[in-house]
Protein backbone atom coordinates (compact mmCIF):
# COMPACT_ATOMS: atom_id res chain seq x y z
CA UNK A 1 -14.86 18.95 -25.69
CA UNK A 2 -13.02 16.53 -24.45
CA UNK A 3 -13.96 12.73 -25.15
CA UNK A 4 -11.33 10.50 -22.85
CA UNK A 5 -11.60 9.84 -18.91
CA UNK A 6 -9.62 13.25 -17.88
CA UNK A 7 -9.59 11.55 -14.46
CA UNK A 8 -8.03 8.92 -15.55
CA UNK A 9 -5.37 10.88 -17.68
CA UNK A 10 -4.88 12.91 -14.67
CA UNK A 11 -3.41 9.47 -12.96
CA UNK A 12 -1.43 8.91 -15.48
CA UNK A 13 0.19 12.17 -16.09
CA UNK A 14 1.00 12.13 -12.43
CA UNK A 15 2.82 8.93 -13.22
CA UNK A 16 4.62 9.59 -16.36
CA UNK A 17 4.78 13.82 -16.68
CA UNK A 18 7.86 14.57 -14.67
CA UNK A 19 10.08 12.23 -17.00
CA UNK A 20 11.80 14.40 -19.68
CA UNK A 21 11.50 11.39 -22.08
CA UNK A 22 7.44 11.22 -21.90
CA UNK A 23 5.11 13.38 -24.05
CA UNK A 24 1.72 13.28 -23.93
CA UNK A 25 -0.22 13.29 -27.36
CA UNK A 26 -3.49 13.27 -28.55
CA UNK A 27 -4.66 10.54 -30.63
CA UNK A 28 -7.52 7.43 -31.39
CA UNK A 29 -10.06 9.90 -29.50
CA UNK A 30 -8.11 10.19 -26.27
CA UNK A 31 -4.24 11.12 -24.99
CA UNK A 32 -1.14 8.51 -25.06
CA UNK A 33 2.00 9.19 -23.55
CA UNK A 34 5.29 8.52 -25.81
CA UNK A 35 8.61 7.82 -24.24
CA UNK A 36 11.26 8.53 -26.19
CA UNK A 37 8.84 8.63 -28.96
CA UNK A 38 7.36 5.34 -28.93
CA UNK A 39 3.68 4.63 -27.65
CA UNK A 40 3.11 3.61 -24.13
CA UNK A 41 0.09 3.88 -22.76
CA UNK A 42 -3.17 5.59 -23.95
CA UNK A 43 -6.06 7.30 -22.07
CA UNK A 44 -8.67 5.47 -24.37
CA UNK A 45 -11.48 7.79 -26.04
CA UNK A 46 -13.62 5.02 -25.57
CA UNK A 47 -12.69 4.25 -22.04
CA UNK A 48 -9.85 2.33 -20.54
CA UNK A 49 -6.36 2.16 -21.83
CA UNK A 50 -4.55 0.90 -24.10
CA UNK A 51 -1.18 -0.12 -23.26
CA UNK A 52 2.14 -1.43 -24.93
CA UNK A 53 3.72 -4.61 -24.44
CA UNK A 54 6.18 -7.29 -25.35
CA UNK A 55 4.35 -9.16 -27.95
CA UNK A 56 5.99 -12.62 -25.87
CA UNK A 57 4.21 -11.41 -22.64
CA UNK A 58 1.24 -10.47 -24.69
CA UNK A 59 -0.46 -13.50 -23.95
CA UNK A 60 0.25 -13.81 -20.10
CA UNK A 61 -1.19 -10.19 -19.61
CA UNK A 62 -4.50 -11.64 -21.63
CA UNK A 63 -5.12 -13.15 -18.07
CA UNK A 64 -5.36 -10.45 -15.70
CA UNK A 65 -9.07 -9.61 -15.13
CA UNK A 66 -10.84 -6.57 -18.06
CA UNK A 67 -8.15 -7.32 -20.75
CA UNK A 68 -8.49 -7.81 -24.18
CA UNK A 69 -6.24 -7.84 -26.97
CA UNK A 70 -6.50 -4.05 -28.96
CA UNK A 71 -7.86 -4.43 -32.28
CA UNK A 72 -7.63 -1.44 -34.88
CA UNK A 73 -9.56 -1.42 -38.04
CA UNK A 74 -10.38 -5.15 -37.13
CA UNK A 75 -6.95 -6.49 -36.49
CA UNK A 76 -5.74 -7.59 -33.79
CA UNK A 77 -2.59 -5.88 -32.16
CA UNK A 78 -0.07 -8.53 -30.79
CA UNK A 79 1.64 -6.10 -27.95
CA UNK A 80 -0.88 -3.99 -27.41
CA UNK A 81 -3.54 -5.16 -24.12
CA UNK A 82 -6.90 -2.86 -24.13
CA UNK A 83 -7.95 -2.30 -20.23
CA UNK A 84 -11.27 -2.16 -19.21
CA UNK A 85 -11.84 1.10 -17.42
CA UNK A 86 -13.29 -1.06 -14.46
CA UNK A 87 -10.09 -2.74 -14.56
CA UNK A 88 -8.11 0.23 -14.28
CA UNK A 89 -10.28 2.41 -12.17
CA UNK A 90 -7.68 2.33 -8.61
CA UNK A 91 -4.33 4.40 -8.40
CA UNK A 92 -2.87 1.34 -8.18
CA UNK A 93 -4.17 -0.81 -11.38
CA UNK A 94 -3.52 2.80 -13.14
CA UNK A 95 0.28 2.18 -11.86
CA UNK A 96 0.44 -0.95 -12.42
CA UNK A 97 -0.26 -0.79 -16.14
CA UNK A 98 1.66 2.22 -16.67
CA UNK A 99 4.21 0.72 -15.61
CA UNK A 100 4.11 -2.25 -17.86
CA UNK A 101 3.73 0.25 -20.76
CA UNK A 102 6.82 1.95 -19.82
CA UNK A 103 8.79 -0.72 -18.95
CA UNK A 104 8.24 -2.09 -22.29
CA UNK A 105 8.64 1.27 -23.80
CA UNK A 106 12.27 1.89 -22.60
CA UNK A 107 13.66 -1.42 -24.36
CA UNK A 108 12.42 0.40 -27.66
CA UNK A 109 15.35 2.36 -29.50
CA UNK A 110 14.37 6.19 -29.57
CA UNK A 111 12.19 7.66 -32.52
């Protein structure tokens, strides 16, 4: 049974599963996508996604509309934006956060 949007994690593999340096992984109840072993973006089990950041543009992403800052076991995750799945639910929102995620992902040093 599966308990994420497959939908949505069918936009995002689309996105990110020809690069050689992204592998898709289950975890928190749904599928994220590490590039060169770091998180980048999760397909949320609980809807949405959940995607990586730079901690300094953590705040300025806080603006754009469905966003919250990701908690986990009730703290807060500076660099990490939860998307509401309204606010993801077009190709290009999906992109656009993917993206982001990636883009922050790549300035990582490899795990």
């Amino acid at each position: 049974m599966v308990s994420y949007d497959e939908e949505l994690a069918e936009r995002v593999e689309d996105l990110l599963g020809a690069r050689r340096d992204a592998t898709p992984k289950r975890m928190f109840g749904g599928i994220a996508w590490l590039v060169n072993g770091n998180m980048a973006v999760v397909v949320r089990g609980r809807g949405g996604l959940m995607v990586r950041v730079s901690p300094d543009d953590h705040d300025a992403m806080l603006a754009e509309p469905g966003t919250t800052t990701t908690v986990m076991r009730g703290y807060p995750m500076r660099g990490w934006i939860t998307v509401a799945p309204d606010a993801c639910s077009t190709p290009s929102d999906v992109a656009a956060w993917v993206d982001r995620g990636l883009a922050f992902a790549l300035t990582l040093p490899a795990k």
